[in-house]
Protein backbone atom coordinates (compact mmCIF):
# COMPACT_ATOMS: atom_id res chain seq x y z
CA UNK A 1 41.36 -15.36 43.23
CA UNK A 2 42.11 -11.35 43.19
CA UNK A 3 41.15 -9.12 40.65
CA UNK A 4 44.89 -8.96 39.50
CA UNK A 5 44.64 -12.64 38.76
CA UNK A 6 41.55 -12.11 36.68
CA UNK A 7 42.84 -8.98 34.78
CA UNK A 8 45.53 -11.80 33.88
CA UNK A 9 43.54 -14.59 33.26
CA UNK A 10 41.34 -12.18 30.92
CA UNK A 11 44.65 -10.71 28.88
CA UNK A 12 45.91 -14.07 28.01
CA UNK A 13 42.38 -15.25 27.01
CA UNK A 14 42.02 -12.10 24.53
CA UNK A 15 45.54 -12.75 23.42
CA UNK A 16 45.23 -16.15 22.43
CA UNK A 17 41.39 -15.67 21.35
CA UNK A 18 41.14 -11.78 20.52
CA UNK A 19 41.23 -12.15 17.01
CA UNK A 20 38.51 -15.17 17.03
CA UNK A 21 35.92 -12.76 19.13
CA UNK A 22 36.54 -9.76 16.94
CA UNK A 23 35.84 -11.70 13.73
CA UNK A 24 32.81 -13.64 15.42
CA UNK A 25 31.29 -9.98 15.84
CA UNK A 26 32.23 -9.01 12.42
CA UNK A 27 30.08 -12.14 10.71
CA UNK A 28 27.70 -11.60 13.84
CA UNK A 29 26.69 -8.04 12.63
CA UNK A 30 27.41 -9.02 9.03
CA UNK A 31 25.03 -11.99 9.22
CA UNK A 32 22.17 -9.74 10.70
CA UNK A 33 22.48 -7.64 7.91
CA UNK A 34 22.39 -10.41 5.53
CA UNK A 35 19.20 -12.17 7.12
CA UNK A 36 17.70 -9.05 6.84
CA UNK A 37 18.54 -9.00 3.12
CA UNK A 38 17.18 -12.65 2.52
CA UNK A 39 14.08 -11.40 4.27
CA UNK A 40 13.48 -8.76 2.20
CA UNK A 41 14.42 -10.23 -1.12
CA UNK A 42 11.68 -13.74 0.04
CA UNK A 43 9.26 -10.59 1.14
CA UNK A 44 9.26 -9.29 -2.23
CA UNK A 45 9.20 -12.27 -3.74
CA UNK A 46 6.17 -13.98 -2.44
CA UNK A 47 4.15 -10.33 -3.15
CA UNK A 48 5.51 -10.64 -6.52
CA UNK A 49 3.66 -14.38 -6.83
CA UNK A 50 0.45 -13.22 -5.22
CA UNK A 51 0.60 -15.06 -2.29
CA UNK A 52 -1.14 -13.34 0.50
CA UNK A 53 -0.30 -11.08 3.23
CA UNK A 54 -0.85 -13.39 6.23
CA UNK A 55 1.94 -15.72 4.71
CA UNK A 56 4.56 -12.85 4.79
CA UNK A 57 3.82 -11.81 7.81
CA UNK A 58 3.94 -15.09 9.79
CA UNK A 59 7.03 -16.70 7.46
CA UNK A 60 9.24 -13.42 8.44
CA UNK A 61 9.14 -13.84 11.99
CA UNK A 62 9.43 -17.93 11.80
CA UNK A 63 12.29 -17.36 9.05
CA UNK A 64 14.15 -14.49 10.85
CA UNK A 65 13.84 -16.34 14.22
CA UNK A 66 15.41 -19.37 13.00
CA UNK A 67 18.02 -18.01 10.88
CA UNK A 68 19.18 -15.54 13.56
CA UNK A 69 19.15 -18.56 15.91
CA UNK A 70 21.68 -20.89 13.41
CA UNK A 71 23.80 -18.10 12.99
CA UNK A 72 24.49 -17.40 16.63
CA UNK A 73 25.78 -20.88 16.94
CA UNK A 74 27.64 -20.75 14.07
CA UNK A 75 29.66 -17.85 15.74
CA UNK A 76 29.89 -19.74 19.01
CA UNK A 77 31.35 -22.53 17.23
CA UNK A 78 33.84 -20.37 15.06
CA UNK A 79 35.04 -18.81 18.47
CA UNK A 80 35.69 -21.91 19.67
CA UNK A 81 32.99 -22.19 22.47
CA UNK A 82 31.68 -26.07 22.42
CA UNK A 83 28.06 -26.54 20.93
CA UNK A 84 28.00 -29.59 22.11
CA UNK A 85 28.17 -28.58 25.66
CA UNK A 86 25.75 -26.15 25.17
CA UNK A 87 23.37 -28.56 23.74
CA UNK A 88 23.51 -30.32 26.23
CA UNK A 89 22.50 -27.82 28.97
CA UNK A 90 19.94 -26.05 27.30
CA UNK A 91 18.54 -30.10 26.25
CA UNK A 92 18.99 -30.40 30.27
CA UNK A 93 16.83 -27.19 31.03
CA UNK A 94 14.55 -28.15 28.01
CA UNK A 95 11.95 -29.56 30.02
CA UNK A 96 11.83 -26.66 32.51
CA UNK A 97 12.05 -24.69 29.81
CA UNK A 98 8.60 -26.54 28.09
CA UNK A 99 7.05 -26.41 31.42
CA UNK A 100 7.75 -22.16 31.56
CA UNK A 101 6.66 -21.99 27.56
CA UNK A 102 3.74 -24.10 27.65
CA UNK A 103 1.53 -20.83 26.54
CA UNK A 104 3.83 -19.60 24.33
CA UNK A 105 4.25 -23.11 22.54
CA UNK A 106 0.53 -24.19 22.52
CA UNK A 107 0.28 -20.12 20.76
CA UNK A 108 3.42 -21.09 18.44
CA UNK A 109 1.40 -24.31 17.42
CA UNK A 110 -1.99 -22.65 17.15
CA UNK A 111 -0.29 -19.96 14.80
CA UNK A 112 0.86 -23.08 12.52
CA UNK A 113 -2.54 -24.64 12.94
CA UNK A 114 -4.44 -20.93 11.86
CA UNK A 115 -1.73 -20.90 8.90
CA UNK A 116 -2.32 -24.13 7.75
CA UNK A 117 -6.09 -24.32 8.10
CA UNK A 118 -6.60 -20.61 6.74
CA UNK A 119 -10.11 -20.09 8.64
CA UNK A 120 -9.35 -16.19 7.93
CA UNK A 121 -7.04 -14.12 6.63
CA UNK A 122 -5.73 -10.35 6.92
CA UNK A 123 -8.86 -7.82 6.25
CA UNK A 124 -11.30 -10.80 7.43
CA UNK A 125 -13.87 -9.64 10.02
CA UNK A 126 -13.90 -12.32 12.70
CA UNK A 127 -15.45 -13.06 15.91
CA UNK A 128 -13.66 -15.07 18.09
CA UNK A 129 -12.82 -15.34 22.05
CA UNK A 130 -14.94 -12.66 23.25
CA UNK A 131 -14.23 -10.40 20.52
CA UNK A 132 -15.05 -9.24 17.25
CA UNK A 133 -12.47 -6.92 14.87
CA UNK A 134 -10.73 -6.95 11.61
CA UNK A 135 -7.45 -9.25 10.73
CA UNK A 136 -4.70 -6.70 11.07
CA UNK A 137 -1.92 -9.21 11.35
CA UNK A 138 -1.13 -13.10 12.20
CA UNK A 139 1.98 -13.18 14.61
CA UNK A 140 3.87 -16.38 15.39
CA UNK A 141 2.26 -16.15 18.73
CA UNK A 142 -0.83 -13.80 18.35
CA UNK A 143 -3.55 -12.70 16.23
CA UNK A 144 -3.84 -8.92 15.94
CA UNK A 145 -7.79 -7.21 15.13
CA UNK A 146 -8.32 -3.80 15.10
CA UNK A 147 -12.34 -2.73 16.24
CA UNK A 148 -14.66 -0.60 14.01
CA UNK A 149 -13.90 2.30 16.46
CA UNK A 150 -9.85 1.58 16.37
CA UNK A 151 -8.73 -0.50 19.07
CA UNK A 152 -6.18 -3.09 19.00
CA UNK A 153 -6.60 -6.61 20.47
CA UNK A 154 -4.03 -9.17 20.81
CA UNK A 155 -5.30 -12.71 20.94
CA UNK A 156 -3.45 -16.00 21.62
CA UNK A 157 -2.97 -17.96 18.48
CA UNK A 158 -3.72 -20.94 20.45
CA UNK A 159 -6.74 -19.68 22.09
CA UNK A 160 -7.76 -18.63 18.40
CA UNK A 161 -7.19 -22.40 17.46
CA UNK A 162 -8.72 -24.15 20.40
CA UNK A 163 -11.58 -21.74 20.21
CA UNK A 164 -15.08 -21.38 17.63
CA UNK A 165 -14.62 -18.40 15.23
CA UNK A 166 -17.12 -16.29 12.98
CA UNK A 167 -15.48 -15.09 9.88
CA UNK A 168 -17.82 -12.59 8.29
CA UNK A 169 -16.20 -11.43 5.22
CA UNK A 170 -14.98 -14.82 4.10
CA UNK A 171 -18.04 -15.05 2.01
CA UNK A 172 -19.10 -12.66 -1.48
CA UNK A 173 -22.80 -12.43 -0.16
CA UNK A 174 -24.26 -12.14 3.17
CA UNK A 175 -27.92 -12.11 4.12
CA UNK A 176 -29.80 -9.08 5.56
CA UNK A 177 -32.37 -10.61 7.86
CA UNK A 178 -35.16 -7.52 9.39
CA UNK A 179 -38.41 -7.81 11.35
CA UNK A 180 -40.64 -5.11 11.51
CA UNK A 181 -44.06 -4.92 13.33
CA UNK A 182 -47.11 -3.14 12.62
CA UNK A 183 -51.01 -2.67 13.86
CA UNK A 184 -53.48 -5.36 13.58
CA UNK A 185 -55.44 -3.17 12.16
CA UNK A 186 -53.65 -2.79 9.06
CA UNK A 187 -53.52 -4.25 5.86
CA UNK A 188 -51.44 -7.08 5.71
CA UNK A 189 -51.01 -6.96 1.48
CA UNK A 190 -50.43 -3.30 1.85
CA UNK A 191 -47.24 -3.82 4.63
CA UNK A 192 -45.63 -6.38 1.81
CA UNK A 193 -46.05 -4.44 -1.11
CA UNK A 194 -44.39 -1.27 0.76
CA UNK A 195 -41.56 -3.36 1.64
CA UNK A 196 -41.11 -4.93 -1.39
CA UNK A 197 -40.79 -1.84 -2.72
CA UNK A 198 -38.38 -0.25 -0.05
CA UNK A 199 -35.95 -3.29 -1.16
CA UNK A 200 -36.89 -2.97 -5.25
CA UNK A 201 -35.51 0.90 -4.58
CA UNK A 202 -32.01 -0.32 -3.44
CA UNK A 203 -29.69 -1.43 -6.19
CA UNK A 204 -27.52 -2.92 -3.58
CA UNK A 205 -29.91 -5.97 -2.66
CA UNK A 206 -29.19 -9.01 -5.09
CA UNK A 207 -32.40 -10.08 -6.95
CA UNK A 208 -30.84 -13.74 -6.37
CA UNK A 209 -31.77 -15.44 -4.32
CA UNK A 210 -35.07 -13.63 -4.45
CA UNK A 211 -35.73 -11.12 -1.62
CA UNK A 212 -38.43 -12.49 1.51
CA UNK A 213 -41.03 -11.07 3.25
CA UNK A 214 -43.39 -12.45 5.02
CA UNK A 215 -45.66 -12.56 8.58
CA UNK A 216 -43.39 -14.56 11.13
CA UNK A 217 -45.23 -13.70 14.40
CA UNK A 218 -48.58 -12.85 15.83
CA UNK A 219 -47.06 -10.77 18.60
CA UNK A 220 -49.03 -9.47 21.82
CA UNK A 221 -49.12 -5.75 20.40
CA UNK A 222 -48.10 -6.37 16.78
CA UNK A 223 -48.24 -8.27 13.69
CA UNK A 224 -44.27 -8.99 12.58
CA UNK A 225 -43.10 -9.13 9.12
CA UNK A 226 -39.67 -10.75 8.44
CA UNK A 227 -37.67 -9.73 5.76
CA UNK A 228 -34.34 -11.60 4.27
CA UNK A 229 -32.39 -10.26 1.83
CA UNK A 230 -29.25 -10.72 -0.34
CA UNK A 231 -26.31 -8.67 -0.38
CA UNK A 232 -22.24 -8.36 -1.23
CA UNK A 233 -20.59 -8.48 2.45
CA UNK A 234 -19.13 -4.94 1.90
CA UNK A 235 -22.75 -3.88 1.38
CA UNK A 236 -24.03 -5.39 4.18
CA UNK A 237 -24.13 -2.89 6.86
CA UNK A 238 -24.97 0.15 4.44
CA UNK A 239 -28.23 -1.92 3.39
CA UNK A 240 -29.33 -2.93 6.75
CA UNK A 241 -28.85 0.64 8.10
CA UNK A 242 -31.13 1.82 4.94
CA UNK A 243 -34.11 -1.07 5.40
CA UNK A 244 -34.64 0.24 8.97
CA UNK A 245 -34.44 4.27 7.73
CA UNK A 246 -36.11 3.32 4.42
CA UNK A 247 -39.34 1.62 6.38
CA UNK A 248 -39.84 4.35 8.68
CA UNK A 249 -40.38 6.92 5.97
CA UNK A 250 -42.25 4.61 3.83
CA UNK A 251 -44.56 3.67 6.76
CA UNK A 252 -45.31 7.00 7.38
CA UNK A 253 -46.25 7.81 3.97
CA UNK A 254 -48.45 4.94 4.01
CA UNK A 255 -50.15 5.54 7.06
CA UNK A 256 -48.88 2.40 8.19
CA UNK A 257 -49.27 1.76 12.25
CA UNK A 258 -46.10 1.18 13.72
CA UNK A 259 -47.00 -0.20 17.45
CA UNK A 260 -45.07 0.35 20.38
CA UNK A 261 -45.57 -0.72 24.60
CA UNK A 262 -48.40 1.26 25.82
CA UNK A 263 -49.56 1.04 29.12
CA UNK A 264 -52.96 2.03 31.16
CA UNK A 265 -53.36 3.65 34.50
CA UNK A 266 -56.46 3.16 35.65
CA UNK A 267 -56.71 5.55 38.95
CA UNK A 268 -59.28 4.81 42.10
């Protein structure tokens, strides 16, 4: 066949079907628009509710996906192109397909699994796989956290699933736990009473449960105080930065020992 006989073959196709393919694109493009619309308008609608940001984020992809999907073979059928044929050779190529997807699926059921489950949600901290970050966003596919120092890491949904995970914001309190050492030669009553009063002087620490402090070890160099305390999770990190500051002042003041590794040369 020359390209004269497929210059004709392709007139008399747009002449008997020209009108069908410019009206599939017209509902095409109109279609996209409207999807986008009904996206929107559920968008608003679930923030409207109160329902939380990991929903809307993971429901627009699955919706928009799926809708896009039913509308393209919609058009195919309105231009006359047989769905059933096609049906049949992409339910041919579906097992090659699976085979291909397998990562992509087990992350498209992990994804379900993390939004059914809700072990976290966006503006958790989490540890999980390696890593540690706060819930940016929950993808059909992947989990997005963003570092304390701003860096963005991707992680399989179904690696996420399959996998333990810390969440350490999903709880209102979080405990502070601290052990300092100090001389054997100091007092022991002395060391508690300056610690209970570094915590007493931080509104931040919860009086319940009731702050701890006590001698855990009987170390080589040092005697080592533990102390556990009670705070709200967005507290946490500003009180245990200001137990460690707090007891170095207060130690000093107190002519507290604070022992460290020495080591004696003895030369021949």
């Amino acid at each position: 066949m020359n390209f004269e006989d497929l210059l004709n073959d392709f007139l008399s196709w747009s002449l008997k079907n020209g009108i069908k393919l410019i009206l599939g694109i017209i509902i095409l493009v109109v279609g996209w628009k409207l999807i986008k619309k009904v996206i929107t308008t559920l968008n608003n609608f679930l923030e409207k509710k109160g329902f939380d940001s990991t929903l809307h984020s993971f429901l627009d992809a699955l919706i928009n996906i799926s809708l896009k999907t039913l509308l393209i073979f919609v058009v195919l059928q309105f231009m006359g192109i047989e769905i059933a044929g096609l049906a049949a050779i992409v339910a041919s190529a579906g097992f090659t397909i699976g085979l291909a997807l397998q990562g992509s699926l087990s992350n498209f059921s992990g994804g379900v699994i993390l939004l059914l489950m809700r072990p976290f949600k966006v503006g958790d901290y989490i540890e999980t796989s390696g890593h540690a970050g706060t819930v940016e966003n929950i993808k059909i596919f992947y989990t997005h956290l963003v570092t304390p120092d701003n860096k963005e890491i991707m992680i399989p949904n179904g690696t996420i699933a399959n996998n333990s995970m810390i969440n350490y914001t999903n709880k209102d309190t979080r405990r502070v736990d601290l052990t300092f050492g100090v001389g054997y030669e100091d007092d022991i009553l002395h060391v508690k009473q300056t610690l209970f009063k570094i915590i007493e002087s931080n509104d931040k620490i919860l009086s319940h449960p009731e702050p701890f402090v006590s001698i855990c070890e009987h170390g080589p160099s040092s005697l080592n105080f533990v102390v556990r305390v009670w705070t709200k999770t967005e507290d946490y990190w500003n009180v245990y930065f200001y137990l460690l500051e707090e007891a170095k002042i207060k130690f000093d003041e107190e002519k507290i020992n604070i022992p460290y590794p020495q080591m004696d040369i003895h030369m021949k």
